[in-house]
PDB file of N, CA and C in Angstrom:
ATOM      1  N   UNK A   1       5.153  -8.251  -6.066  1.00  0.00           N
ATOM      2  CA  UNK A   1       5.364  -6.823  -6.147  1.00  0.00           C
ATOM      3  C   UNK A   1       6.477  -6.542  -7.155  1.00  0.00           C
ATOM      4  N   UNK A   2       5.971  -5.431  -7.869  1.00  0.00           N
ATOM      5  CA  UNK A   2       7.725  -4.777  -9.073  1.00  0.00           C
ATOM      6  C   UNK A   2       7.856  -3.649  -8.134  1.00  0.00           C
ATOM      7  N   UNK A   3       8.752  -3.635  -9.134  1.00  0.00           N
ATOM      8  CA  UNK A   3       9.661  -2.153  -8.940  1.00  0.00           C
ATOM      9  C   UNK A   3       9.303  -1.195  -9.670  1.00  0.00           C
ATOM     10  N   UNK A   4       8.755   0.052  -9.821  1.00  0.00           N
ATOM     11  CA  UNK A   4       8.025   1.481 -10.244  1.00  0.00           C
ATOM     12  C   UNK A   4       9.342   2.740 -10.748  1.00  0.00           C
ATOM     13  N   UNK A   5       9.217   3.764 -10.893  1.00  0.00           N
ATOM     14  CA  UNK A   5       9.143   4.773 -11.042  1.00  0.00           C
ATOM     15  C   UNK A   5       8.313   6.097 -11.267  1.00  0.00           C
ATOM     16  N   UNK A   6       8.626   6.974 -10.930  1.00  0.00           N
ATOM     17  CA  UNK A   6       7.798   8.050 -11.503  1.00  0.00           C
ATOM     18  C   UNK A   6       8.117   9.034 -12.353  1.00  0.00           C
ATOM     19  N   UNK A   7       7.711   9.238 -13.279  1.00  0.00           N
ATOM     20  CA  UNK A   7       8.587  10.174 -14.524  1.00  0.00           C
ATOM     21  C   UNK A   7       8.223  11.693 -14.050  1.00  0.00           C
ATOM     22  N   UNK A   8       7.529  12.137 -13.143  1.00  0.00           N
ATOM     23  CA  UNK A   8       7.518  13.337 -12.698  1.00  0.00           C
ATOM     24  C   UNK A   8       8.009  12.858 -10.706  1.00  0.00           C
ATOM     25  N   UNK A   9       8.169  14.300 -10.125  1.00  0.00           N
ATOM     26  CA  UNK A   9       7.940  14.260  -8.260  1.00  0.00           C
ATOM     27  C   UNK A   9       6.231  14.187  -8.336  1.00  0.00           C
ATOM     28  N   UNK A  10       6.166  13.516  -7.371  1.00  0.00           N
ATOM     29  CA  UNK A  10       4.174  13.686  -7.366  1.00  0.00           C
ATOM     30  C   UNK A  10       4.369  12.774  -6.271  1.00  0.00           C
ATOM     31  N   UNK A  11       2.943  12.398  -5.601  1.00  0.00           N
ATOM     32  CA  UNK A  11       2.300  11.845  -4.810  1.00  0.00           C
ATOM     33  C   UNK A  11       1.413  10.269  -5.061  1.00  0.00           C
ATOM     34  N   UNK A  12       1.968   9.146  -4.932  1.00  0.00           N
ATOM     35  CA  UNK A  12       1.489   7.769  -5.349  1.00  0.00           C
ATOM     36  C   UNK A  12       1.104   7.026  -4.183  1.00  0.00           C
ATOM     37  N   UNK A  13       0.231   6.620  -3.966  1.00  0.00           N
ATOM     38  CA  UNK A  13      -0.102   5.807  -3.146  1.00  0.00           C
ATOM     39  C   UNK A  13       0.119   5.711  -1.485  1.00  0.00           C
ATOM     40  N   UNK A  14       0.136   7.620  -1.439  1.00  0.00           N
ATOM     41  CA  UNK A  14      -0.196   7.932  -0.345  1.00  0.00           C
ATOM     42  C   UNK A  14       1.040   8.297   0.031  1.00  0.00           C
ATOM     43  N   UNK A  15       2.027   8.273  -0.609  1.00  0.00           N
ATOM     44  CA  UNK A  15       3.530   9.187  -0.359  1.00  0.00           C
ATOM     45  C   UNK A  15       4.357   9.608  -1.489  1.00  0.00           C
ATOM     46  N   UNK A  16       5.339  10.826  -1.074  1.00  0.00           N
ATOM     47  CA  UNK A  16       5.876  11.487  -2.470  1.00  0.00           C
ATOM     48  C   UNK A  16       6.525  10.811  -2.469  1.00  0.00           C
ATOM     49  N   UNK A  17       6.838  10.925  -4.015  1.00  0.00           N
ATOM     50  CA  UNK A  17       8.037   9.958  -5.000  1.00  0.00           C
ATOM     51  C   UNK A  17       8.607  10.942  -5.673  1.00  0.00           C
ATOM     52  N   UNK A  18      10.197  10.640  -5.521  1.00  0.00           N
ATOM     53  CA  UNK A  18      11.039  11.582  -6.010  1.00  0.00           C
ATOM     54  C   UNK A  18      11.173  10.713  -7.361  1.00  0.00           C
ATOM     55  N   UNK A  19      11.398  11.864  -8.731  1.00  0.00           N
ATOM     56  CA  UNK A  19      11.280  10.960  -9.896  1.00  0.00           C
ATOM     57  C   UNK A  19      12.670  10.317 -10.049  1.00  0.00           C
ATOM     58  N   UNK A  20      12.365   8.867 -10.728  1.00  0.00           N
ATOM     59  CA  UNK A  20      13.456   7.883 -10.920  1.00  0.00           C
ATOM     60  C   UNK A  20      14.238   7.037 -10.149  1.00  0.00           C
ATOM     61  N   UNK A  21      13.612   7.374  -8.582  1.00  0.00           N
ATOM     62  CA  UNK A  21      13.860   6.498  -7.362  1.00  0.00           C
ATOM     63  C   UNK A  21      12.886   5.718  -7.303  1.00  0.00           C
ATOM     64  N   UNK A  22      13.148   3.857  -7.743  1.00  0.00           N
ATOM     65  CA  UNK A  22      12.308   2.945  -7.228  1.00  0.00           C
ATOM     66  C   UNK A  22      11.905   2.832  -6.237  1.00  0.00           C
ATOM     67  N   UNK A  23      10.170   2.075  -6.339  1.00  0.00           N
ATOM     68  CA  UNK A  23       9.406   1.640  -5.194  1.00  0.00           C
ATOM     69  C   UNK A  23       8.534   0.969  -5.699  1.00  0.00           C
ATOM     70  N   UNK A  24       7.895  -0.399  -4.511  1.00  0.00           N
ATOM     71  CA  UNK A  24       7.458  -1.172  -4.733  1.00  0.00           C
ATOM     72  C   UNK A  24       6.311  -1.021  -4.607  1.00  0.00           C
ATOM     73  N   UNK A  25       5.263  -1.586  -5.562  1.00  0.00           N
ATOM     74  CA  UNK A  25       3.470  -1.881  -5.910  1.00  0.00           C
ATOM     75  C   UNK A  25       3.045  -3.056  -6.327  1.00  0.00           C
ATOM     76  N   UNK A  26       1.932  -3.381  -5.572  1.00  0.00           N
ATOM     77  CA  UNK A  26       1.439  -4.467  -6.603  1.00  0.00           C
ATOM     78  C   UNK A  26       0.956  -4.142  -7.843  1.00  0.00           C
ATOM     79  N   UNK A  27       1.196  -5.243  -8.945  1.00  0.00           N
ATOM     80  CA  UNK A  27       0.111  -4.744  -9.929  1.00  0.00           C
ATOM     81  C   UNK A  27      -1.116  -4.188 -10.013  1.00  0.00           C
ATOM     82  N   UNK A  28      -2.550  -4.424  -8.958  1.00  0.00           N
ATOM     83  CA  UNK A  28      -3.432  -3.773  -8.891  1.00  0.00           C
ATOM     84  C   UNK A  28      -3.271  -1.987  -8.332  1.00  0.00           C
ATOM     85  N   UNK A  29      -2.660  -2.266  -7.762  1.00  0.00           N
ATOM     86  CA  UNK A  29      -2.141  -0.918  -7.021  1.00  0.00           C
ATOM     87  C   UNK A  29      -1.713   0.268  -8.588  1.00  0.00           C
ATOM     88  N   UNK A  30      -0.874  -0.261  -9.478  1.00  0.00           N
ATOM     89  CA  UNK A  30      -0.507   0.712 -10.793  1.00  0.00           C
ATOM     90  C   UNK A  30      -1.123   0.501 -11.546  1.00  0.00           C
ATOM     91  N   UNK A  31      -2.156  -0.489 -11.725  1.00  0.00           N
ATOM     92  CA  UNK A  31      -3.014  -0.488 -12.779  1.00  0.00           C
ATOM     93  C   UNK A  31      -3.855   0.471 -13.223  1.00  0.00           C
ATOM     94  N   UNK A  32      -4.251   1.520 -12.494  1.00  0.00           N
ATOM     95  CA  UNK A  32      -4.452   2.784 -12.733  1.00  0.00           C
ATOM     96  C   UNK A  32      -3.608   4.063 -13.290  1.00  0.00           C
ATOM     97  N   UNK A  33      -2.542   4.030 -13.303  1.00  0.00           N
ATOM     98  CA  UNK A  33      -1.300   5.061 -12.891  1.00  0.00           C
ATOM     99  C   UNK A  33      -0.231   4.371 -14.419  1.00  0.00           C
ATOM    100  N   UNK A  34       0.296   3.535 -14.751  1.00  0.00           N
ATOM    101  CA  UNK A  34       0.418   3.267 -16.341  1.00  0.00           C
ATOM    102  C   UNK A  34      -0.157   2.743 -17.024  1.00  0.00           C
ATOM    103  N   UNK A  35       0.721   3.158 -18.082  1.00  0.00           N
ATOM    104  CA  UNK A  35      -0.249   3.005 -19.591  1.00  0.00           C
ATOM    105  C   UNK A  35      -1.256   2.253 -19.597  1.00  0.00           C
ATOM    106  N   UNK A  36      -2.042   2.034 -20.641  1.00  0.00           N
ATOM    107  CA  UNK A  36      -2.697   2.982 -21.452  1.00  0.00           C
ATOM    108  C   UNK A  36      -3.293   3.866 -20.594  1.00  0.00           C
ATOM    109  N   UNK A  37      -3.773   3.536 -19.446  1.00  0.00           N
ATOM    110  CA  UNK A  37      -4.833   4.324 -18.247  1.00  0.00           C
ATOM    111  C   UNK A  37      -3.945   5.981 -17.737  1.00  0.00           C
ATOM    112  N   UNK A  38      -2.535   5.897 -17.733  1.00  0.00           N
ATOM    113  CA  UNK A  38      -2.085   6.857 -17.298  1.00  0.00           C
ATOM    114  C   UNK A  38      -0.549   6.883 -17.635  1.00  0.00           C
ATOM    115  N   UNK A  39      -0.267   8.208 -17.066  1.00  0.00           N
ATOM    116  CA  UNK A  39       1.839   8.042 -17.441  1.00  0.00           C
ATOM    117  C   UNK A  39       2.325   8.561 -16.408  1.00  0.00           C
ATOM    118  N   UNK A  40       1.951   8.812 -15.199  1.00  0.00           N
ATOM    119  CA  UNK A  40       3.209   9.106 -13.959  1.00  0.00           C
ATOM    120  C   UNK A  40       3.875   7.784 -13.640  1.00  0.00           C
ATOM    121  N   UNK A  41       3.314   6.675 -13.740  1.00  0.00           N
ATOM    122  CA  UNK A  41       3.898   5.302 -13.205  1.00  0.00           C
ATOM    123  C   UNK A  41       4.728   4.616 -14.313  1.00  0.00           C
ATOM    124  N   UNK A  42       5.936   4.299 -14.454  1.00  0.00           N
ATOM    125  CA  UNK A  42       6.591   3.514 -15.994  1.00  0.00           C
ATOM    126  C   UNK A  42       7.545   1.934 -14.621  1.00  0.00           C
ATOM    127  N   UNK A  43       7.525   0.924 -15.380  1.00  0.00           N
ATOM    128  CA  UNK A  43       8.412   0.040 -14.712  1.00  0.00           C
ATOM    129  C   UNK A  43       9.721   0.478 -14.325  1.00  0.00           C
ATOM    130  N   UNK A  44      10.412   0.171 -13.457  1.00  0.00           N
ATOM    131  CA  UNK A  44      11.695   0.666 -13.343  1.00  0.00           C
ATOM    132  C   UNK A  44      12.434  -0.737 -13.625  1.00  0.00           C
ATOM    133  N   UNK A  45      13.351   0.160 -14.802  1.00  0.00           N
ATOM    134  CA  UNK A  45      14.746  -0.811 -15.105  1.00  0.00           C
ATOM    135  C   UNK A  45      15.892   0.014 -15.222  1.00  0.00           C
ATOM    136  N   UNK A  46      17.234  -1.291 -14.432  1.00  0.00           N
ATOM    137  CA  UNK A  46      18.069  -0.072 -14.038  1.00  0.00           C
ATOM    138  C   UNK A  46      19.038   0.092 -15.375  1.00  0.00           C
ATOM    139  N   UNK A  47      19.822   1.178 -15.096  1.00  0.00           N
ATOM    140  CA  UNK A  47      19.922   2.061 -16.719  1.00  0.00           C
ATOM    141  C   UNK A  47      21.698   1.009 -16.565  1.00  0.00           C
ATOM    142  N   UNK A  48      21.836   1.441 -17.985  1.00  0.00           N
ATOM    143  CA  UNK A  48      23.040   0.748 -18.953  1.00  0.00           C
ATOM    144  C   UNK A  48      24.269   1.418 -17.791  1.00  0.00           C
ATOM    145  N   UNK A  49      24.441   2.574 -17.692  1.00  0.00           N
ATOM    146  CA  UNK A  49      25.495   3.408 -16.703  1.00  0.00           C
ATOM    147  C   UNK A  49      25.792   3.017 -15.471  1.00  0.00           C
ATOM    148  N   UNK A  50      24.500   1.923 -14.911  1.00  0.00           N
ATOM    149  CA  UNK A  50      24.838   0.857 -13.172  1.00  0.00           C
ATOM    150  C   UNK A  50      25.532  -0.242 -13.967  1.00  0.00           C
ATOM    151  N   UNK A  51      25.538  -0.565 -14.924  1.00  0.00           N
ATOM    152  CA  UNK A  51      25.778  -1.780 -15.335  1.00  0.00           C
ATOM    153  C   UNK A  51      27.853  -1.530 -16.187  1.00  0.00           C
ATOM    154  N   UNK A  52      27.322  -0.456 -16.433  1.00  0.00           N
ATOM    155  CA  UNK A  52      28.731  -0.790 -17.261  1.00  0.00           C
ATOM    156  C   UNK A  52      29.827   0.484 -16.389  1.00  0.00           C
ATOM    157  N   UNK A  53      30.916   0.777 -15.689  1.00  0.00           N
ATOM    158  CA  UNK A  53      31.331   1.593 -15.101  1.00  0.00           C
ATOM    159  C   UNK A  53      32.441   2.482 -16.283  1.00  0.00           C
ATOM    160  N   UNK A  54      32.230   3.654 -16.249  1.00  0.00           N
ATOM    161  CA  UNK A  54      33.328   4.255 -17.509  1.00  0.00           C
ATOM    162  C   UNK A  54      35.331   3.908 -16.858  1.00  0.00           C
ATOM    163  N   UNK A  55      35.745   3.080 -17.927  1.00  0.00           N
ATOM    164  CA  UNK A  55      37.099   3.356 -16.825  1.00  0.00           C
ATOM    165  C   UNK A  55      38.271   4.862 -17.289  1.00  0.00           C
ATOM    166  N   UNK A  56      37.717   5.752 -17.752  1.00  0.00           N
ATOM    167  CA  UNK A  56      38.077   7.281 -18.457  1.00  0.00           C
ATOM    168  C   UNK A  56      39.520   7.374 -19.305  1.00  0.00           C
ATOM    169  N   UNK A  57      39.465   6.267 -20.101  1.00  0.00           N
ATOM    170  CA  UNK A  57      40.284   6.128 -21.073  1.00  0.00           C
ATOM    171  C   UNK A  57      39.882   6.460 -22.602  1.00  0.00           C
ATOM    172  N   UNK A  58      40.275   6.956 -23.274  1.00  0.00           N
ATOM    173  CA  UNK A  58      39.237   7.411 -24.739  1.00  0.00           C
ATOM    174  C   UNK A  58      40.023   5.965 -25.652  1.00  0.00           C
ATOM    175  N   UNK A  59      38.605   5.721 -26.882  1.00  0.00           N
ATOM    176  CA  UNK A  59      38.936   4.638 -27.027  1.00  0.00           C
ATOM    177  C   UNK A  59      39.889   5.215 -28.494  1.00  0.00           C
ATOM    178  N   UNK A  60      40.290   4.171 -29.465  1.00  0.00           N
ATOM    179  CA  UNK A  60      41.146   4.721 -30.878  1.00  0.00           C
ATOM    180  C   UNK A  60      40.111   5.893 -31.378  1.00  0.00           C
ATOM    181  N   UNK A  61      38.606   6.107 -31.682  1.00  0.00           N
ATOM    182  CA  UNK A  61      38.761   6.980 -32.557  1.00  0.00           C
ATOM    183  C   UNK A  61      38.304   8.197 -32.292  1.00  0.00           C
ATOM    184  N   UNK A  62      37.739   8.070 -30.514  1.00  0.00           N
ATOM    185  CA  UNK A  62      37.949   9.602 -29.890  1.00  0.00           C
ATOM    186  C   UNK A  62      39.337  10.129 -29.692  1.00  0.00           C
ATOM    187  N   UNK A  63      40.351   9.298 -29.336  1.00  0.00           N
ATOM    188  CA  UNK A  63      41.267   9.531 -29.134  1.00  0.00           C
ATOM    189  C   UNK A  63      42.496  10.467 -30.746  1.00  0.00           C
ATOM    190  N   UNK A  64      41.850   9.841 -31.642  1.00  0.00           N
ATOM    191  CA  UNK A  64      42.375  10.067 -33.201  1.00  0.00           C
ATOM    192  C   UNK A  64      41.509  11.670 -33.016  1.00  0.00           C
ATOM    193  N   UNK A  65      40.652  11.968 -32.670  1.00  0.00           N
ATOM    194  CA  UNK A  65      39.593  13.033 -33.475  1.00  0.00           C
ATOM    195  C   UNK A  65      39.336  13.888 -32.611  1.00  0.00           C
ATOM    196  N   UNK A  66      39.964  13.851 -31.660  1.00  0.00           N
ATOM    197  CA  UNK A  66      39.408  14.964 -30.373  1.00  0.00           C
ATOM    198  C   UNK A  66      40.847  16.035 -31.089  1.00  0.00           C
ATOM    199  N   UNK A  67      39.881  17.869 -31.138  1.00  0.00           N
ATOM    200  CA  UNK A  67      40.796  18.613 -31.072  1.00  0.00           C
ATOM    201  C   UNK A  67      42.168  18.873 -30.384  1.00  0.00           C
ATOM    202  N   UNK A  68      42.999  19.657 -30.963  1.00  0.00           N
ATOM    203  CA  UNK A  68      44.175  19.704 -30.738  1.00  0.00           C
ATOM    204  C   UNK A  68      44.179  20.618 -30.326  1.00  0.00           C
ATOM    205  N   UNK A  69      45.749  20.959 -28.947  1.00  0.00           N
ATOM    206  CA  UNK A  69      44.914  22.020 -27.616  1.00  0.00           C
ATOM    207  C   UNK A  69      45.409  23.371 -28.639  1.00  0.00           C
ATOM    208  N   UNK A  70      45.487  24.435 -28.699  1.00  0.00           N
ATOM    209  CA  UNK A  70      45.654  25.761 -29.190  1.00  0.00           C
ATOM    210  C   UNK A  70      47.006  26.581 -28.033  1.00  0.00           C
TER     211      UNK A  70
END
């Protein structure tokens, strides 16, 4: 089994899916539902923003170029 998404809210495999919250299918199960056959179903991979945490420091050249307060 992978891990799914849905690029819209809709109804998959017999329950709603809120878009961009993973859930699990077999391949036969989405073989209908992505590409080429369709586009509500895309693989889910998790995004760059779980992976890297901001620590809210600006780096040299936001810090050089950000306006000056008035």
């Amino acid at each position: 089994m992978k891990q799914y998404t849905t690029r819209i809210d809709c109804e998959v495999a017999g329950q709603w899916r809120v878009a961009g919250l993973p859930f699990a299918m077999t391949d036969e199960q989405a073989a209908e539902l992505i590409a080429p056959r369709g586009n509500v179903v895309t693989l889910w991979a998790p995004a760059a923003a779980e992976k890297e945490k901001p620590n809210g420091r600006l780096g040299r050249n936001k810090r050089r170029n950000r306006p000056a307060p008035k």
